[in-house]
Protein backbone atom coordinates (compact mmCIF):
# COMPACT_ATOMS: atom_id res chain seq x y z
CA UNK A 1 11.98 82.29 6.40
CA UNK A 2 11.91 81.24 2.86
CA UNK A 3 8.85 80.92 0.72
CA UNK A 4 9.38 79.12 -2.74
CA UNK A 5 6.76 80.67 -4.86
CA UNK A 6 5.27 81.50 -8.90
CA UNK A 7 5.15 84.66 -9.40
CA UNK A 8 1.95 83.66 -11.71
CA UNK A 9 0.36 81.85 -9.01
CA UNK A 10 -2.60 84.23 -7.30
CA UNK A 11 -2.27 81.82 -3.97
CA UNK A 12 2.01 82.96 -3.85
CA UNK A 13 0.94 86.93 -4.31
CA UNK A 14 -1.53 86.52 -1.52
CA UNK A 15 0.76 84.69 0.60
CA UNK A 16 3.58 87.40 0.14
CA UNK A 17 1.06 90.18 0.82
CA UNK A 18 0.18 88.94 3.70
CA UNK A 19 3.83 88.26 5.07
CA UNK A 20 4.21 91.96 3.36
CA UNK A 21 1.39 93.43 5.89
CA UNK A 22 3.02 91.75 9.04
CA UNK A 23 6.29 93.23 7.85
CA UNK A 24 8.10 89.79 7.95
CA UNK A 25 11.51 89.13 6.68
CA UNK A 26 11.53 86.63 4.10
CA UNK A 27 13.49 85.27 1.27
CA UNK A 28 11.29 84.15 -2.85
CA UNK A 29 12.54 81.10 -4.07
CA UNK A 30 11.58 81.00 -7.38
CA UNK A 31 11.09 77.11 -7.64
CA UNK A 32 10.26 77.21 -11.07
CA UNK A 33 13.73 78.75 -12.15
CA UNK A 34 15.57 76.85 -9.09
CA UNK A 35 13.65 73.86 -8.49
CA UNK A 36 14.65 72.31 -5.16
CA UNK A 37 16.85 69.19 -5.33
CA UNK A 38 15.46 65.49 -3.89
CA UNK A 39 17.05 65.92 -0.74
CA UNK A 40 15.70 69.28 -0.60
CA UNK A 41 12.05 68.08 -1.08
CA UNK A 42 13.20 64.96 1.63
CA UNK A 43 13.74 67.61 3.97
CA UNK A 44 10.67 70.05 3.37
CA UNK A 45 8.70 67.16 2.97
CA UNK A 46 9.81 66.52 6.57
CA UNK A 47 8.68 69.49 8.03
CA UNK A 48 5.84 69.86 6.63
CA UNK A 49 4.49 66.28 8.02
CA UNK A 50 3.73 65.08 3.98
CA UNK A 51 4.54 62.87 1.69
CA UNK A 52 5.55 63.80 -2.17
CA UNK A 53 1.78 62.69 -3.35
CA UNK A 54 0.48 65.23 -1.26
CA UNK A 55 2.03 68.33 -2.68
CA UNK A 56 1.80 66.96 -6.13
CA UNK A 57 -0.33 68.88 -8.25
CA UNK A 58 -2.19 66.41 -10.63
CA UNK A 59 -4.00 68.67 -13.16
CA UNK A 60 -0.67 69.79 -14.49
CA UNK A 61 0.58 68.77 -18.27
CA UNK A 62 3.71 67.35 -16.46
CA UNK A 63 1.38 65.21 -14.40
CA UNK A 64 -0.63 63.77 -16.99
CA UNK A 65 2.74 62.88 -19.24
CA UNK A 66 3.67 60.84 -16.56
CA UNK A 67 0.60 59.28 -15.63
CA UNK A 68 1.16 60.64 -12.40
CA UNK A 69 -2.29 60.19 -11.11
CA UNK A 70 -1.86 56.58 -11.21
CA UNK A 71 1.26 56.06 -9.82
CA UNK A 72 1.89 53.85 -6.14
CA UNK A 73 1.30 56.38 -3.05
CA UNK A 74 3.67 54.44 -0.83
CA UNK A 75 7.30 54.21 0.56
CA UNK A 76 8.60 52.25 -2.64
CA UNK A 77 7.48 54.44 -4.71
CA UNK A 78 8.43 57.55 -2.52
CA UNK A 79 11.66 58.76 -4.45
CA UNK A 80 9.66 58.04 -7.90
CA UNK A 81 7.34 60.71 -6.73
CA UNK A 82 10.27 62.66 -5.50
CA UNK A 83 12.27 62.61 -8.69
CA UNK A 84 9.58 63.43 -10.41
CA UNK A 85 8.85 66.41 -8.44
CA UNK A 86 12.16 67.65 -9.19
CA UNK A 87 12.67 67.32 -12.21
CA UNK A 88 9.27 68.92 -13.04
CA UNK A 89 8.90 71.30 -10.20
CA UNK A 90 5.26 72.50 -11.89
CA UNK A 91 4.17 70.02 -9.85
CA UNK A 92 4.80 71.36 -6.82
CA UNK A 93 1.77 72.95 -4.53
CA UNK A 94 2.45 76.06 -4.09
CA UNK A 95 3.48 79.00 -1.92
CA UNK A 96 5.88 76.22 0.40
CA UNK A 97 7.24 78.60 3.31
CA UNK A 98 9.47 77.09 5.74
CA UNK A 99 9.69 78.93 8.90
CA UNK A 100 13.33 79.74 10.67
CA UNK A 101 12.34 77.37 13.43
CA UNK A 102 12.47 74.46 11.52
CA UNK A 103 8.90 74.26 10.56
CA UNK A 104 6.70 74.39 7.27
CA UNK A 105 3.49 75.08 6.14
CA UNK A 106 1.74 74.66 2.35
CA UNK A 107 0.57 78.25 2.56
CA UNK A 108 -2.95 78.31 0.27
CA UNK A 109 -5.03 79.91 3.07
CA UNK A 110 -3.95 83.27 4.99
CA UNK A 111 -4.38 81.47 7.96
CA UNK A 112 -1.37 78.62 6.70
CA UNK A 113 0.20 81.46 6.09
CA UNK A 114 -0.38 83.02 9.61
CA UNK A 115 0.68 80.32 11.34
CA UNK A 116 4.27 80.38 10.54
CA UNK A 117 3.89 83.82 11.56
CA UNK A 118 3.73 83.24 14.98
């Protein structure tokens, strides 16, 4: 499995103690250093069942430069929301750990984090 974490982020040092304690094998993406691509979002986003909007976090700096708050939450204005995301991956919810069977999970609560355990 993969979990893209920030080292800064107290949510992504709980998450990888817990994966730590179930001895899990795991590879850190740090996003902020090697933010994920469009297509790479498309395809989280995927497994994970959201859309861009949801994972956005809006309290950001980046968020409020771009008005982000008020922006369309719909299909036309999907890749807007996607580029954005990419191009400022602080915006990014965060620990994202996709699982080797395809799924994901937003992993802010051990039992998120659980879940792609089993």
């Amino acid at each position: 499995m993969e979990i893209w974490i920030n080292p800064a982020c107290s949510k992504c040092r709980s998450a990888l103690s817990l994966l730590d304690a179930e001895k899990a094998q795991y590879t850190i993406r740090y996003y902020l250093e090697d933010p994920p691509t469009v297509e790479e979002l498309r395809e989280v986003l995927a497994k994970l069942g959201m859309e861009p909007w949801d994972i956005a976090r809006l309290g950001e700096p980046a968020a409020e430069t771009l008005g982000l708050a008020t922006w369309a939450r719909d299909e036309a204005h999907r890749t807007q929301w996607l580029e954005a995301l990419a191009a400022h991956p602080s915006l990014i919810q965060r620990p994202i750990i996709t699982a080797d069977d395809g799924t994901a999970v937003l992993g802010r609560s051990p039992e998120a984090v659980r879940s792609v355990l089993s």
